[in-house]
N, C-alpha and C. Protein backbone atom coordinates (compact mmCIF):
# COMPACT_ATOMS: atom_id res chain seq x y z
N UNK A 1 -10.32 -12.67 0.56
CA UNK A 1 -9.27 -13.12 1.43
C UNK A 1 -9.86 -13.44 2.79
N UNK A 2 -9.38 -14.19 3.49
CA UNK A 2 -9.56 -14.59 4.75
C UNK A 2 -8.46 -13.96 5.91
N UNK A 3 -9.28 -13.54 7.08
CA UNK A 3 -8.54 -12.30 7.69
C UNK A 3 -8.75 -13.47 9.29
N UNK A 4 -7.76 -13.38 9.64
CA UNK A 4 -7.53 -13.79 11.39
C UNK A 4 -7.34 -12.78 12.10
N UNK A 5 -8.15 -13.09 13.13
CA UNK A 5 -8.68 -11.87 14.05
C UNK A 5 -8.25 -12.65 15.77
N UNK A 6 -7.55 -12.28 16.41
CA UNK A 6 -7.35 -12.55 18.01
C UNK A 6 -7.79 -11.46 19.08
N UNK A 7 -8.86 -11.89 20.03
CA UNK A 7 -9.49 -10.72 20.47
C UNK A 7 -8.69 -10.57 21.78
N UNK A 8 -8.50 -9.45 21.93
CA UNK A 8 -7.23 -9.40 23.49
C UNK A 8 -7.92 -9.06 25.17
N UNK A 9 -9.54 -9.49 24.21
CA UNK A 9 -10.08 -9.60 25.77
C UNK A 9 -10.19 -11.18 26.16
N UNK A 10 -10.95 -11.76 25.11
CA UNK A 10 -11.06 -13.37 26.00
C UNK A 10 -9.80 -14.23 25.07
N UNK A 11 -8.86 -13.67 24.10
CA UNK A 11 -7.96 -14.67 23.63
C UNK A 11 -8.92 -16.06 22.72
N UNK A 12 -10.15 -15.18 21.95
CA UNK A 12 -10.96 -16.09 21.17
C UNK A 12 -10.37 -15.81 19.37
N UNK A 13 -9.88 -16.85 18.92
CA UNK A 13 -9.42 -16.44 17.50
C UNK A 13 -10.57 -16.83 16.50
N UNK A 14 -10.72 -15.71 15.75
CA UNK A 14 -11.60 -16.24 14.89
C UNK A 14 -11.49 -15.42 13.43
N UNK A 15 -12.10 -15.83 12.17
CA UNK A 15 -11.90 -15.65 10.96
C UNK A 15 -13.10 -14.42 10.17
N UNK A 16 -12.62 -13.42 9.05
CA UNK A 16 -13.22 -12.51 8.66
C UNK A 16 -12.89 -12.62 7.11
N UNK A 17 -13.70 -13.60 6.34
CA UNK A 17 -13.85 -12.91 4.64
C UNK A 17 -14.00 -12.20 3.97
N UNK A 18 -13.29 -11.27 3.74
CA UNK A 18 -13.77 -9.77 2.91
C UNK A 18 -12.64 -10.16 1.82
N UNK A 19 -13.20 -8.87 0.79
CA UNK A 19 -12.06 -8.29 -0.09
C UNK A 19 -11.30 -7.24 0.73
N UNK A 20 -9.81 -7.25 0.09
CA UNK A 20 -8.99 -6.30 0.55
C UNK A 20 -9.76 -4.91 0.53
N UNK A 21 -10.94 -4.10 -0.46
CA UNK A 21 -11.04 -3.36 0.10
C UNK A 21 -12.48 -2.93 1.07
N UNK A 22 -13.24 -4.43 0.97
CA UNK A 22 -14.05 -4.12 2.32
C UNK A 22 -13.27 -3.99 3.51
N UNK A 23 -11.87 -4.89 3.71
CA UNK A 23 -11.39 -4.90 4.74
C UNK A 23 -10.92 -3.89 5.35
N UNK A 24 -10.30 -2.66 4.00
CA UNK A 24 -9.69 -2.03 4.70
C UNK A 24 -10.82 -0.27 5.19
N UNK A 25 -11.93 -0.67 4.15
CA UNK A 25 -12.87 -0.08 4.69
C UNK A 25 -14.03 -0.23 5.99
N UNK A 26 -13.31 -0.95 6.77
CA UNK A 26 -14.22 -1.44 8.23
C UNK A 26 -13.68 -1.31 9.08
N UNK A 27 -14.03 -1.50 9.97
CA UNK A 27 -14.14 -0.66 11.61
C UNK A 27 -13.22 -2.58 12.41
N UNK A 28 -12.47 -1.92 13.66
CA UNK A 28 -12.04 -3.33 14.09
C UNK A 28 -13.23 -4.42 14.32
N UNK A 29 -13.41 -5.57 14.26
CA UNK A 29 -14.51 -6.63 13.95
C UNK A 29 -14.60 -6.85 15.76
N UNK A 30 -16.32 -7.20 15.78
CA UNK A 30 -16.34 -7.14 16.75
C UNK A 30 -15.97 -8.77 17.24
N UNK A 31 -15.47 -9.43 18.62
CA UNK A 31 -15.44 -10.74 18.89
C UNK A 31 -16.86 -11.69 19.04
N UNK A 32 -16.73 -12.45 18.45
CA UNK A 32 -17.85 -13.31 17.98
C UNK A 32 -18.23 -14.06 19.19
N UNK A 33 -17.48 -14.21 20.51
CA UNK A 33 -17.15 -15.07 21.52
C UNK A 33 -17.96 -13.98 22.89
N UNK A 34 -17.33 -12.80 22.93
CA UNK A 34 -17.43 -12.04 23.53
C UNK A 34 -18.16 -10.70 23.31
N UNK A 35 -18.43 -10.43 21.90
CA UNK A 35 -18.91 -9.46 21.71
C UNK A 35 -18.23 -7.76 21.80
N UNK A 36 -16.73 -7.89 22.41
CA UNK A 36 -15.72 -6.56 22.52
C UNK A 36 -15.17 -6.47 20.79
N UNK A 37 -14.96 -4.82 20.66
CA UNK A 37 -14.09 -4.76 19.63
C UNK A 37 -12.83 -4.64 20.18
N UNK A 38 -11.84 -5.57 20.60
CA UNK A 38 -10.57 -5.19 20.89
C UNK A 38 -9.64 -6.43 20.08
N UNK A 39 -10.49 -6.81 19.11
CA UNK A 39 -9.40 -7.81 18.19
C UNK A 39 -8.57 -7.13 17.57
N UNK A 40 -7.41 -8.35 17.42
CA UNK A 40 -6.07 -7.74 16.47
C UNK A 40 -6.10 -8.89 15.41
N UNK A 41 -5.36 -8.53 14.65
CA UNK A 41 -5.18 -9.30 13.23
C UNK A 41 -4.18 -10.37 13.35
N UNK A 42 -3.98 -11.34 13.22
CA UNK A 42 -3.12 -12.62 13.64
C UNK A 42 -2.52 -12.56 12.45
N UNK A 43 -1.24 -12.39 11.96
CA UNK A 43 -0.53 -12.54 11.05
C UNK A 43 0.05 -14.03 10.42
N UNK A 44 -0.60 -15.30 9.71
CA UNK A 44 -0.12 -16.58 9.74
C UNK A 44 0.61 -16.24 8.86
N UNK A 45 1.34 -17.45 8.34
CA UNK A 45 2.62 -17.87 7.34
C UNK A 45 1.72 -18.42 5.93
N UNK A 46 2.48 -18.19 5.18
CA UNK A 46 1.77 -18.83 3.99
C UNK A 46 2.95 -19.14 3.27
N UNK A 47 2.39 -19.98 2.40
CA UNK A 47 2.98 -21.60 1.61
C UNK A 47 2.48 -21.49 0.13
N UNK A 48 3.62 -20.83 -0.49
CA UNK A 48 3.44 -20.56 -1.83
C UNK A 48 3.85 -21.80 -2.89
N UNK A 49 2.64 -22.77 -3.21
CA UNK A 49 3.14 -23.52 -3.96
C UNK A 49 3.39 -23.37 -5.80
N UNK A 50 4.95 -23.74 -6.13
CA UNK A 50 5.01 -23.25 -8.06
C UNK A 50 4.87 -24.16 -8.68
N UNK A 51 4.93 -25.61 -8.20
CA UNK A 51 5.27 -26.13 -8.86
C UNK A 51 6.22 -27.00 -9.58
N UNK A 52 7.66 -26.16 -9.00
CA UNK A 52 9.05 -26.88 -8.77
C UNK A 52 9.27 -27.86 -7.91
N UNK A 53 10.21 -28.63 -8.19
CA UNK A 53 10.18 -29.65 -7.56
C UNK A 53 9.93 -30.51 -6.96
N UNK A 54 9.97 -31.38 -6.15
CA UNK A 54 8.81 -32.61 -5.95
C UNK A 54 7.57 -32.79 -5.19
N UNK A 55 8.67 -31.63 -4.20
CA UNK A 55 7.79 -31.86 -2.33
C UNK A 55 7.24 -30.27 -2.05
N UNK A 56 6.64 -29.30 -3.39
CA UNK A 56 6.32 -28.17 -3.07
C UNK A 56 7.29 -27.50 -2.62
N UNK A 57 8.58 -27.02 -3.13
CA UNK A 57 9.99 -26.46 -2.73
C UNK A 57 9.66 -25.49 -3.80
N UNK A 58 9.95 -23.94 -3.71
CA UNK A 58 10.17 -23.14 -4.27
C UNK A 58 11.25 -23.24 -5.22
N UNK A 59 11.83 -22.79 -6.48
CA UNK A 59 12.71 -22.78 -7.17
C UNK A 59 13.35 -21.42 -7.10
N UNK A 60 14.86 -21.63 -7.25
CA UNK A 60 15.34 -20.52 -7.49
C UNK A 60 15.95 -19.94 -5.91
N UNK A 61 16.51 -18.80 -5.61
CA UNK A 61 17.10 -18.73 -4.38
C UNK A 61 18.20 -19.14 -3.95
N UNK A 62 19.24 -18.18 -3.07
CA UNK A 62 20.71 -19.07 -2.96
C UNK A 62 20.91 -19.65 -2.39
N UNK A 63 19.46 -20.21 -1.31
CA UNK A 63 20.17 -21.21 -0.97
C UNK A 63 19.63 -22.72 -1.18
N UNK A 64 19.57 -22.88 -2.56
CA UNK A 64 18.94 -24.42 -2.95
C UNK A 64 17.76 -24.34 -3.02
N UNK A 65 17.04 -23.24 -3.30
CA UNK A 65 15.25 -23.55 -3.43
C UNK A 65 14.42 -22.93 -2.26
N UNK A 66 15.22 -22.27 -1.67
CA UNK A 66 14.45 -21.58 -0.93
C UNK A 66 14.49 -19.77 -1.01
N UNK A 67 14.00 -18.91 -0.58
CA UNK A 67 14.37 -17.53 -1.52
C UNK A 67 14.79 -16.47 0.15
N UNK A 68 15.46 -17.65 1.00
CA UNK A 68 15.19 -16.95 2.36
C UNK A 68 17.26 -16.52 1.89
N UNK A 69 18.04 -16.92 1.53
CA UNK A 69 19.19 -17.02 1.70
C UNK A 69 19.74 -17.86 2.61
N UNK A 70 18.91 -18.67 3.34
CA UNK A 70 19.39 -19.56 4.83
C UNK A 70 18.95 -18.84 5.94
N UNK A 71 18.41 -17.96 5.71
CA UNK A 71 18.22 -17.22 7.03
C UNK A 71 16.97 -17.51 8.02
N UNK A 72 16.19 -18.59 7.41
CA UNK A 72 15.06 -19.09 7.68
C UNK A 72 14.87 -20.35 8.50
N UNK A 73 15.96 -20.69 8.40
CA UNK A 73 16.69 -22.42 8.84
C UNK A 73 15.17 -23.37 8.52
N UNK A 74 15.18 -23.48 7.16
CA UNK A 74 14.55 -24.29 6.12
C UNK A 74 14.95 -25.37 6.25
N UNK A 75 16.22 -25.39 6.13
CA UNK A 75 16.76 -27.15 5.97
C UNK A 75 17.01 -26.66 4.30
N UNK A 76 16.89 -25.36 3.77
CA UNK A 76 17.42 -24.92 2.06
C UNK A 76 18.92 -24.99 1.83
């Protein structure tokens, strides 16, 4: 997996490949920019494609293909 890392001294983002359990066996990563360990983990969004429908739309869900219920303001 690929891990995003934001360091909260110089605000340098940068990326960490491990397996889930090298990852969770390591120490905070040091900044590649700066050299401090004071990075945090950047949480992105991800885009689960199934297969359904035309334009990569999830199937299933109440509200038309999306599995948020509307609560996401999808445009579902």
């Amino acid at each position: 997996m690929t891990y995003v890392f934001r360091c909260r001294s110089c605000s340098h983002e940068f990326e960490m490949t491990a397996t889930v359990a090298e990852y969770e066996s390591r120490k905070v990563p040091a900044c590649p920019r700066c050299g401090r360990e004071e990075a945090r983990r950047v949480y992105t969004p991800i885009l689960v494609m199934t297969g359904a429908g035309t334009k990569g739309e999830a199937s299933g869900g109440a509200a038309g293909g999306c599995g948020c219920g509307g609560s996401c303001s999808c445009g579902h």
